[in-house]
N, C-alpha and C. Protein backbone atom coordinates (compact mmCIF):
# COMPACT_ATOMS: atom_id res chain seq x y z
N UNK A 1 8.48 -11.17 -8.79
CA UNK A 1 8.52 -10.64 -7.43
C UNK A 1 8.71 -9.13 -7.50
N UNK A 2 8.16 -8.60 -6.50
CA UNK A 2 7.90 -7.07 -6.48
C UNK A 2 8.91 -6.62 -5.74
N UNK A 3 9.85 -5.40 -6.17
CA UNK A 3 11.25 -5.12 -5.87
C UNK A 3 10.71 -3.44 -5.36
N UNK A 4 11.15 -2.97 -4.17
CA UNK A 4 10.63 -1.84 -3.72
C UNK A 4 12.33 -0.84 -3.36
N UNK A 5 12.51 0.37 -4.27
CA UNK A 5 13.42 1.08 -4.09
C UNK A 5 13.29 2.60 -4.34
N UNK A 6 14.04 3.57 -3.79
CA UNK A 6 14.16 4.76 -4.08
C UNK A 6 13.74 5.16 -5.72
N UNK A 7 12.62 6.16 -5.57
CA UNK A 7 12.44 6.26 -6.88
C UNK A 7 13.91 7.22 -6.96
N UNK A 8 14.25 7.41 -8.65
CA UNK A 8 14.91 8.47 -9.32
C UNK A 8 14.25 9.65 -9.98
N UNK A 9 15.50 10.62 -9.91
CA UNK A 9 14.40 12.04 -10.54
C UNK A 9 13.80 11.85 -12.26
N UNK A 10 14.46 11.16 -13.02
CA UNK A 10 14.13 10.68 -14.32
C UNK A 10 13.25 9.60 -14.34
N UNK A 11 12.46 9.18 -13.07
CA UNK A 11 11.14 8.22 -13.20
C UNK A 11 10.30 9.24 -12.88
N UNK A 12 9.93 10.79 -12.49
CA UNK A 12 8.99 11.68 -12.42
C UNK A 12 7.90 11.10 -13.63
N UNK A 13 7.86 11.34 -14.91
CA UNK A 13 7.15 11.01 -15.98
C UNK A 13 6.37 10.18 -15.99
N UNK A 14 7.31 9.01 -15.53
CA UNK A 14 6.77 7.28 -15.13
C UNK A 14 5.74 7.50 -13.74
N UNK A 15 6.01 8.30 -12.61
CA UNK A 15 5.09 8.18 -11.43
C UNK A 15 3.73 8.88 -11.86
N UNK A 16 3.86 10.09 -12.87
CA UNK A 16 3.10 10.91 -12.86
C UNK A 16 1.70 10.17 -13.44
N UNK A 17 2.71 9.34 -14.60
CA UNK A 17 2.08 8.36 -15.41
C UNK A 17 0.77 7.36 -14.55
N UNK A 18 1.42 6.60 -13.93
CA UNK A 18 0.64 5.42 -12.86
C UNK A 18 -0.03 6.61 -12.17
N UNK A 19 -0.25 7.47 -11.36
CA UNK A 19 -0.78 8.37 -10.75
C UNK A 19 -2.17 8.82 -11.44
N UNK A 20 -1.64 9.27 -12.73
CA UNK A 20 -3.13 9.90 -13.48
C UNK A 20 -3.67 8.25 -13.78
N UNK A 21 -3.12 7.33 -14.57
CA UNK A 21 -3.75 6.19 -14.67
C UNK A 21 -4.44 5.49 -13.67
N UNK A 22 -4.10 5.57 -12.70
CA UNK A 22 -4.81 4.64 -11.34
C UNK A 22 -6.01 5.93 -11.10
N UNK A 23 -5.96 7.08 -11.01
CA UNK A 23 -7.40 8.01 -10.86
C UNK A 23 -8.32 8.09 -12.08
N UNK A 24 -7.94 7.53 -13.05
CA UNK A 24 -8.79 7.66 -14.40
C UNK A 24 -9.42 5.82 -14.36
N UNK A 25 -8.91 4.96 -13.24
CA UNK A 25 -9.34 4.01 -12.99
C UNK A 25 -10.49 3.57 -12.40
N UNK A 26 -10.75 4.90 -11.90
CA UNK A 26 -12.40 4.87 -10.87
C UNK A 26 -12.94 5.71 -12.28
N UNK A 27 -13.10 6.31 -13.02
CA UNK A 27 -14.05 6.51 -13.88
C UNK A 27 -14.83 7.77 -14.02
N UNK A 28 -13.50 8.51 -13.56
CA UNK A 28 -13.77 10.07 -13.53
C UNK A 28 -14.01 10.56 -15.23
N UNK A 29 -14.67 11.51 -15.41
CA UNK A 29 -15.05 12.44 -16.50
C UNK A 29 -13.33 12.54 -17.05
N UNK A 30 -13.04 12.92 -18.35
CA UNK A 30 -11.90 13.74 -18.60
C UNK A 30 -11.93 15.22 -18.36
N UNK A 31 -13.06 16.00 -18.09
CA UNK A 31 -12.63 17.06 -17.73
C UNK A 31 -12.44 17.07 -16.07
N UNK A 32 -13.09 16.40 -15.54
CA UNK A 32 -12.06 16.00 -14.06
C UNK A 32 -11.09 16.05 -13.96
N UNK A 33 -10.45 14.26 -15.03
CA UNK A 33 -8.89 14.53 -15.30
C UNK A 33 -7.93 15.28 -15.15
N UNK A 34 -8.39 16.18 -16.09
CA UNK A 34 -7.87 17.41 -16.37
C UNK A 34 -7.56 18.27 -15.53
N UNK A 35 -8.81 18.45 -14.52
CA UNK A 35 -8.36 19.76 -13.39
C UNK A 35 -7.29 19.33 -12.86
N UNK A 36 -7.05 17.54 -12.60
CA UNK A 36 -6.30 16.99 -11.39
C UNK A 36 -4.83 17.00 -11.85
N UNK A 37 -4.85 17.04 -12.95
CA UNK A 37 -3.63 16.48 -13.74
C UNK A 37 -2.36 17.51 -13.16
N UNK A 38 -2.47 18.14 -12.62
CA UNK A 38 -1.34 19.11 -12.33
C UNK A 38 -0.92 18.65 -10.90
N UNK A 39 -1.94 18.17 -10.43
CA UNK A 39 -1.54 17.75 -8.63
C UNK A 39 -1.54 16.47 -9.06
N UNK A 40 -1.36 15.77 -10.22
CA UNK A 40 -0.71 14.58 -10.32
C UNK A 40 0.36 14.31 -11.16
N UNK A 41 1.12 15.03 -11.02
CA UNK A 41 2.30 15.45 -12.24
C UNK A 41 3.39 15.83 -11.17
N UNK A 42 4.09 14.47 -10.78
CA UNK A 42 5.64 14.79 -10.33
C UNK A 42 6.77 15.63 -11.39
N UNK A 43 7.29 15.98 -10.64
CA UNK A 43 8.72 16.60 -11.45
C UNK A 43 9.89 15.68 -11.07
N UNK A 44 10.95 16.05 -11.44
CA UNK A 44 12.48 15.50 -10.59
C UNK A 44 12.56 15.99 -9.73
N UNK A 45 12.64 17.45 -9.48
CA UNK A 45 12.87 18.33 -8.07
C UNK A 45 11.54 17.77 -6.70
N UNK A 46 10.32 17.37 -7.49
CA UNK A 46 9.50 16.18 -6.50
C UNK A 46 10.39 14.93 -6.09
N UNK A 47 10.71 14.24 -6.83
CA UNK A 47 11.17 13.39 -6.62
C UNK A 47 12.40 13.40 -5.92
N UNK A 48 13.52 14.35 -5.93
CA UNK A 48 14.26 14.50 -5.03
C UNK A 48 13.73 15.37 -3.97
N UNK A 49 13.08 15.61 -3.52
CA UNK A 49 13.10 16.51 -2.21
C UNK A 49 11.94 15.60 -1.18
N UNK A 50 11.17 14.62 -1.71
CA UNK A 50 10.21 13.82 -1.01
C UNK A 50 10.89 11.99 -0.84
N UNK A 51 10.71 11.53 -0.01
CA UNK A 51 11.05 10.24 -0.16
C UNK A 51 9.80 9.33 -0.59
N UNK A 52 10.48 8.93 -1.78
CA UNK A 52 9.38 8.67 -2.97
C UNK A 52 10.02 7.21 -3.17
N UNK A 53 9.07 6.43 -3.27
CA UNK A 53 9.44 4.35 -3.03
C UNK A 53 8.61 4.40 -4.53
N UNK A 54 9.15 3.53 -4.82
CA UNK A 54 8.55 2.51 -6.45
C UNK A 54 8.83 1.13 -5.93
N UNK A 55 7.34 0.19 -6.57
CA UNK A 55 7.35 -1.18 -7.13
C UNK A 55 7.68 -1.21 -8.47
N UNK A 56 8.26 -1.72 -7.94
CA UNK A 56 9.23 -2.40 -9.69
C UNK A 56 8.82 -3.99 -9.61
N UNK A 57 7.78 -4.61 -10.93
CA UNK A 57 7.72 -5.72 -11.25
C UNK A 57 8.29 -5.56 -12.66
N UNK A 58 9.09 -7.04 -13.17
CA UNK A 58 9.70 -7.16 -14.17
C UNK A 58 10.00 -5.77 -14.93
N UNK A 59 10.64 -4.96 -14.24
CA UNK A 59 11.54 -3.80 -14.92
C UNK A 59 10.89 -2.78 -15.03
N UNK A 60 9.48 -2.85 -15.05
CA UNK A 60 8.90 -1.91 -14.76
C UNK A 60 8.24 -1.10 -13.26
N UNK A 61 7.86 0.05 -13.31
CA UNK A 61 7.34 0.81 -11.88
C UNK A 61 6.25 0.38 -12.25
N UNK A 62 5.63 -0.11 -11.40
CA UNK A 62 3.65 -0.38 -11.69
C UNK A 62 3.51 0.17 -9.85
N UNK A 63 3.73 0.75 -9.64
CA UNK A 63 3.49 1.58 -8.30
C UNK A 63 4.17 2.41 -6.98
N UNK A 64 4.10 3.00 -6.21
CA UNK A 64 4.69 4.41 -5.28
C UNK A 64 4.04 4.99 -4.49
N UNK A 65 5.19 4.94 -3.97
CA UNK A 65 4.23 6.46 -2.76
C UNK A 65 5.23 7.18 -2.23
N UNK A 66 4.72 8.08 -1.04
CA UNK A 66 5.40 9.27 -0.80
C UNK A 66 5.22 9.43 0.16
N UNK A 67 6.25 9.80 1.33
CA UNK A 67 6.10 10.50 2.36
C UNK A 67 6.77 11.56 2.70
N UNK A 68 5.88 12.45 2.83
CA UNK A 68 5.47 14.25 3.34
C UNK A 68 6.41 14.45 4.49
N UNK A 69 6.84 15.82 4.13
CA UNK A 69 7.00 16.33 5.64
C UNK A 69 7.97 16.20 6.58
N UNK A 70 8.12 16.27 7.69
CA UNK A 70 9.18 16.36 8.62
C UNK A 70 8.67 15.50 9.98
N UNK A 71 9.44 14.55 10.45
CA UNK A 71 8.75 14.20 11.81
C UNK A 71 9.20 15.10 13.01
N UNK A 72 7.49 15.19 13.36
CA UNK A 72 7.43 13.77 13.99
C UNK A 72 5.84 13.74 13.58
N UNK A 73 5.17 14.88 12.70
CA UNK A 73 4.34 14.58 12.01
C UNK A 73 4.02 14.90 10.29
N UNK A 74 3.78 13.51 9.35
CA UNK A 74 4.01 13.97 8.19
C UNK A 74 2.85 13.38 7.38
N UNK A 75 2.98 13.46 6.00
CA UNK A 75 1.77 12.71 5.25
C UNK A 75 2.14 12.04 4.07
N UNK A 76 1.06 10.98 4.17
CA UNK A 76 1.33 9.98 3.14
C UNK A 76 0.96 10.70 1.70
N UNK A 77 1.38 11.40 1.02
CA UNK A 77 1.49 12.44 -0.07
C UNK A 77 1.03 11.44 -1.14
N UNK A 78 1.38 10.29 -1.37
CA UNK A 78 1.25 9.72 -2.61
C UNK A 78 1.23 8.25 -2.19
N UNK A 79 -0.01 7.40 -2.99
CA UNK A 79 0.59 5.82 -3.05
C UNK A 79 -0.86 5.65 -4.06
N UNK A 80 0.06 5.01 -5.04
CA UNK A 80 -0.95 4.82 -6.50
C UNK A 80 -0.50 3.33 -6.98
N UNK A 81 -1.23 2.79 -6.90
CA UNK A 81 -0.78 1.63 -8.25
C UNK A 81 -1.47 1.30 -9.80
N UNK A 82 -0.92 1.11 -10.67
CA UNK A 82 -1.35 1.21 -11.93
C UNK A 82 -2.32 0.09 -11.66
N UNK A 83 -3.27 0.30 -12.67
CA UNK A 83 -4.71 0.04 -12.60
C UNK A 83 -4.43 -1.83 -12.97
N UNK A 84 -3.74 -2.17 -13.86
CA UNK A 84 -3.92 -3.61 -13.59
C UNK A 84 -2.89 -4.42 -12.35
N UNK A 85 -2.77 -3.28 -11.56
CA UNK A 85 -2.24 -4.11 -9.97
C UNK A 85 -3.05 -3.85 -9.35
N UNK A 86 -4.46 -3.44 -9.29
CA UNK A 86 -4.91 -2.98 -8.33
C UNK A 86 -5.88 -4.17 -8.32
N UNK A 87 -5.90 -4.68 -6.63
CA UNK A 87 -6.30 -5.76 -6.60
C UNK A 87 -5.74 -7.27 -5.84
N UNK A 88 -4.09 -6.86 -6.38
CA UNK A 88 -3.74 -7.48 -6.64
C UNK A 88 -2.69 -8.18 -5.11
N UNK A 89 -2.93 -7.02 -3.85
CA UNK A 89 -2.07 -6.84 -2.99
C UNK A 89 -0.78 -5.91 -2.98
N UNK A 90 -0.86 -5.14 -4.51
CA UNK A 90 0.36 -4.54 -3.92
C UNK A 90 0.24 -3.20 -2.95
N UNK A 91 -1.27 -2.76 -3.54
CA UNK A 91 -1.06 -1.80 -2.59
C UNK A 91 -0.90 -1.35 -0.71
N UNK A 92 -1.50 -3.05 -0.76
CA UNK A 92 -1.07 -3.27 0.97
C UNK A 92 0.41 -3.09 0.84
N UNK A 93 1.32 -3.63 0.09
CA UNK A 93 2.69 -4.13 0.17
C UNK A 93 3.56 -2.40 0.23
N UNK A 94 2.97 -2.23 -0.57
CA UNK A 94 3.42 -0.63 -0.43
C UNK A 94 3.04 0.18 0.97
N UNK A 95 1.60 0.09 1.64
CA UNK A 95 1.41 0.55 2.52
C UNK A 95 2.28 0.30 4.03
N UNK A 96 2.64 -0.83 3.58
CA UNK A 96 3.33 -1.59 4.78
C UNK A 96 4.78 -1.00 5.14
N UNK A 97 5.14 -1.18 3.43
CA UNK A 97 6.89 -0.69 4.11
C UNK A 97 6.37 1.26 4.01
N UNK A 98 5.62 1.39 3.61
CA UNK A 98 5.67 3.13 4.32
C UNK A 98 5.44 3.22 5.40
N UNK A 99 4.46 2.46 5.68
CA UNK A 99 4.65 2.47 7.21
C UNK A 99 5.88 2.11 7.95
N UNK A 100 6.22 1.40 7.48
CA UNK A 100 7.85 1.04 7.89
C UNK A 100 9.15 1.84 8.28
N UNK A 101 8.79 2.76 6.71
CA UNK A 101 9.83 3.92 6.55
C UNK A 101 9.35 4.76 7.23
N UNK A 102 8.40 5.12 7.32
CA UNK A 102 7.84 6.41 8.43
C UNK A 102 8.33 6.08 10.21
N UNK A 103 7.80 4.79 10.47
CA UNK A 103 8.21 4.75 11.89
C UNK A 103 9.76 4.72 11.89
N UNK A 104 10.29 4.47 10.98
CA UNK A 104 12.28 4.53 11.10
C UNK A 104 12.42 5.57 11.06
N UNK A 105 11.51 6.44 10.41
CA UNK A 105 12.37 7.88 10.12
C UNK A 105 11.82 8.84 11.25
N UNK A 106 11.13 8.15 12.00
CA UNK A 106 10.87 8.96 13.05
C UNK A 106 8.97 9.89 13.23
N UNK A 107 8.49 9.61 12.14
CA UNK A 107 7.10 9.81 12.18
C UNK A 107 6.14 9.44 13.61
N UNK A 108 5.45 10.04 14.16
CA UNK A 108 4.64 9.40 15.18
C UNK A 108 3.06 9.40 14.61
N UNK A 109 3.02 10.13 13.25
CA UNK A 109 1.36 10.19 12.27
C UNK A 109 2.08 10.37 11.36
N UNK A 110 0.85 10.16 10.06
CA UNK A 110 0.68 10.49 8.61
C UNK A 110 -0.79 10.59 8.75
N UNK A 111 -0.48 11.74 7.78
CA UNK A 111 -2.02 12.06 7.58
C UNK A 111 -2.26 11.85 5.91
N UNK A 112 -3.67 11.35 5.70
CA UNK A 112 -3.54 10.73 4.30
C UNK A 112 -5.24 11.39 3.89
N UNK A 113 -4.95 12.37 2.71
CA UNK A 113 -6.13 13.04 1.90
C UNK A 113 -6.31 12.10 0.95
N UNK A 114 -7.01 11.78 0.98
CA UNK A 114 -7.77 10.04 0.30
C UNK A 114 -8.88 10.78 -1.12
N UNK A 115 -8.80 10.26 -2.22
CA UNK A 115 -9.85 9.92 -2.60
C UNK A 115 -10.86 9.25 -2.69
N UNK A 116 -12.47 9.80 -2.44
CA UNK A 116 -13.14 8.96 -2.09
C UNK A 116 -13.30 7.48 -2.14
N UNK A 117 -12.82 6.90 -3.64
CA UNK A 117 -12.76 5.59 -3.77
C UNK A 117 -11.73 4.94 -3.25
N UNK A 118 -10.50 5.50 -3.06
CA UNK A 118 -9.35 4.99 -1.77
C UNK A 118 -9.88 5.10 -0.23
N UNK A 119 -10.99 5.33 0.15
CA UNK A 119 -11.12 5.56 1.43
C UNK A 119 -11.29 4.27 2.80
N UNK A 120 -11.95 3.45 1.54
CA UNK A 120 -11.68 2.33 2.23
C UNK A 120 -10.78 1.39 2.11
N UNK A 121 -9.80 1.14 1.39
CA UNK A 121 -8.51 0.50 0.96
C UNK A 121 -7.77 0.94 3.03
N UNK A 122 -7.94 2.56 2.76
CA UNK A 122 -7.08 2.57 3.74
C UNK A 122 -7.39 2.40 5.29
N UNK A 123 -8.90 2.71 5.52
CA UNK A 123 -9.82 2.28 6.85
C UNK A 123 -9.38 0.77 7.00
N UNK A 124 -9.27 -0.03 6.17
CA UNK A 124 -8.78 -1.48 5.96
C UNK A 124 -7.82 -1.79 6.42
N UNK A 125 -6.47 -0.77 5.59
CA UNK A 125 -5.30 -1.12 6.33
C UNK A 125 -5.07 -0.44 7.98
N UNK A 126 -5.99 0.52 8.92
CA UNK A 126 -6.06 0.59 9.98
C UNK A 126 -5.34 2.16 10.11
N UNK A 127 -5.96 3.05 8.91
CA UNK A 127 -6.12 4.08 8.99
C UNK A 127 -7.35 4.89 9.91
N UNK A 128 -7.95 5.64 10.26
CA UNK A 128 -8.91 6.01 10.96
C UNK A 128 -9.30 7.38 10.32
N UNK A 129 -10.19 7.71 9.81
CA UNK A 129 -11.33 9.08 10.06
C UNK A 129 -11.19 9.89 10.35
N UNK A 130 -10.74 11.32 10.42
CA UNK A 130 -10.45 11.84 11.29
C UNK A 130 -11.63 13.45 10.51
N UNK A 131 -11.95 13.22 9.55
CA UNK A 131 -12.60 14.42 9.14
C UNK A 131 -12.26 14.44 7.32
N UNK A 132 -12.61 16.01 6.74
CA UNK A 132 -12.41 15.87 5.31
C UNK A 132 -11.72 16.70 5.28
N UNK A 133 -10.87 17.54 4.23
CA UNK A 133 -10.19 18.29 3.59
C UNK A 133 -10.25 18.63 2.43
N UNK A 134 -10.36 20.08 1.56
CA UNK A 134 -10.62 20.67 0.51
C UNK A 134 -9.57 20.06 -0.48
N UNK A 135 -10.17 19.79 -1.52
CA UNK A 135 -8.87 19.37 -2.51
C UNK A 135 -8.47 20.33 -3.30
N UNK A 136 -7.17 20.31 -3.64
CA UNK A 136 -6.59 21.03 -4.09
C UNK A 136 -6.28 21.26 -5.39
N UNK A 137 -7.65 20.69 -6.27
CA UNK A 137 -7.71 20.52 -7.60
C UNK A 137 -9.22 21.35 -7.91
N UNK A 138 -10.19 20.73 -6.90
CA UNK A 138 -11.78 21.38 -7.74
C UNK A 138 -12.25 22.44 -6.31
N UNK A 139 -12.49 23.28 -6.86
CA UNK A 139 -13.08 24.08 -5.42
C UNK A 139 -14.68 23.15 -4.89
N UNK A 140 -15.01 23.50 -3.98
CA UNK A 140 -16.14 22.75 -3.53
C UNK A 140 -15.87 21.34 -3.26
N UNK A 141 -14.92 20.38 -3.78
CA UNK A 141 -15.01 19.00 -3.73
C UNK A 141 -14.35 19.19 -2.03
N UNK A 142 -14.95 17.87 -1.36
CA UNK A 142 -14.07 17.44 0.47
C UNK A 142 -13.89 16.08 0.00
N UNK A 143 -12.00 16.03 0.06
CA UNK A 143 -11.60 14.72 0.45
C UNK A 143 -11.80 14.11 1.61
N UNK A 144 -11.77 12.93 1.69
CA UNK A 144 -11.69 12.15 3.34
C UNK A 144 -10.04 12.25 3.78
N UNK A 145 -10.45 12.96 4.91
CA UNK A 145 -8.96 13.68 5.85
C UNK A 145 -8.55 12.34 6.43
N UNK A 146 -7.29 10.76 6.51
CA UNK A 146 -7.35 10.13 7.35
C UNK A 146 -6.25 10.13 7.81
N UNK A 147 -5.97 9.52 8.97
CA UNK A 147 -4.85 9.67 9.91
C UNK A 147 -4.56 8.17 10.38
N UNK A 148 -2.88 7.66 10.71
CA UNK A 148 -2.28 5.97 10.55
C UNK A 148 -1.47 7.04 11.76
N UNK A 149 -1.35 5.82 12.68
CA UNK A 149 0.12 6.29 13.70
C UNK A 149 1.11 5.15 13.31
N UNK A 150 2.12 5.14 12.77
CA UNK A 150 2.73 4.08 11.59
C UNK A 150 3.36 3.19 12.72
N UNK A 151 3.67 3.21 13.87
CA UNK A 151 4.01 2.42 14.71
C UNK A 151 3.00 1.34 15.24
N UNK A 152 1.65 1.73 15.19
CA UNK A 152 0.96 1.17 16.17
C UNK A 152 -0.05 0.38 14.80
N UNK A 153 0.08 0.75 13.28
CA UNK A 153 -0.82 0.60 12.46
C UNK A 153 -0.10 -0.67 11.49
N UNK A 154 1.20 -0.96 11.63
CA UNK A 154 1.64 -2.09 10.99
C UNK A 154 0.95 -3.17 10.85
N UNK A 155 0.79 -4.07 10.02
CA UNK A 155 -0.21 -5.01 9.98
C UNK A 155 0.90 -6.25 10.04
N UNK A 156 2.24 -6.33 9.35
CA UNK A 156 3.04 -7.19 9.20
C UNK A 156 4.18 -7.73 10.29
């Protein structure tokens, strides 16, 4: 069973880990990799200053996410699962209680810069479109810009 808690600043390594692994899962080039690897590289001082959730199956993190920002509008900064969960439901399970934690903490949006191959994971879970956004790794590349009102987007 999948155990969902506050990450710690000494699991940075471990998130950064599942993060580059789940994007090297769609089958990007390594010199892709590479550009991204820095905007996928938590620290501790990340990890304490963002409210950052881990799945923990049998002792290990096999997934996380993050929520951005200040309400009453913020962004879903991070939600990765390691490549042999994917599939598997956790990443709904994760989406759910962020949504969760966002409407408790007072969020009325999240806005979520998607990679293209996440774009529909999250149109699914009842995210919406809203436009693209420059990424902050390759010049020229447009992420898909999407937007969840976490109150009204719960599925559970």
């Amino acid at each position: 069973m999948v155990t969902l808690r506050r990450a710690r600043p000494d699991e940075a390594g471990v998130l950064s880990a599942v993060a580059q692994a789940a994007k090297a899962h769609w089958g990007y080039d390594e010199a892709f990799l590479e550009s991204v690897r820095e905007e996928l590289t938590l620290t501790a001082a990340d990890v304490e200053s963002r409210r950052v959730v881990v799945a923990v199956l049998d002792g290990e993190v096999v997934g996380f996410y993050s929520l951005d920002g200040a309400p009453p509008h913020g962004e879903l900064g991070n939600l990765w699962v390691r490549p042999d969960r994917i599939g598997t439901g956790l990443g709904r399970v994760l989406w759910e209680h962020a949504l969760a934690e966002a409407d408790a903490a007072g969020f009325e949006r999240l806005d979520v810069e998607a990679d293209p191959h996440a774009e529909g994971f999250y149109l699914r879970m009842g995210a919406e479109r809203i436009g693209g956004t420059p990424s902050g790794s390759i010049p020229g590349r447009v992420l898909p810009l999407l937007r969840v009102r976490p109150r009204d987007r719960r599925t559970s």
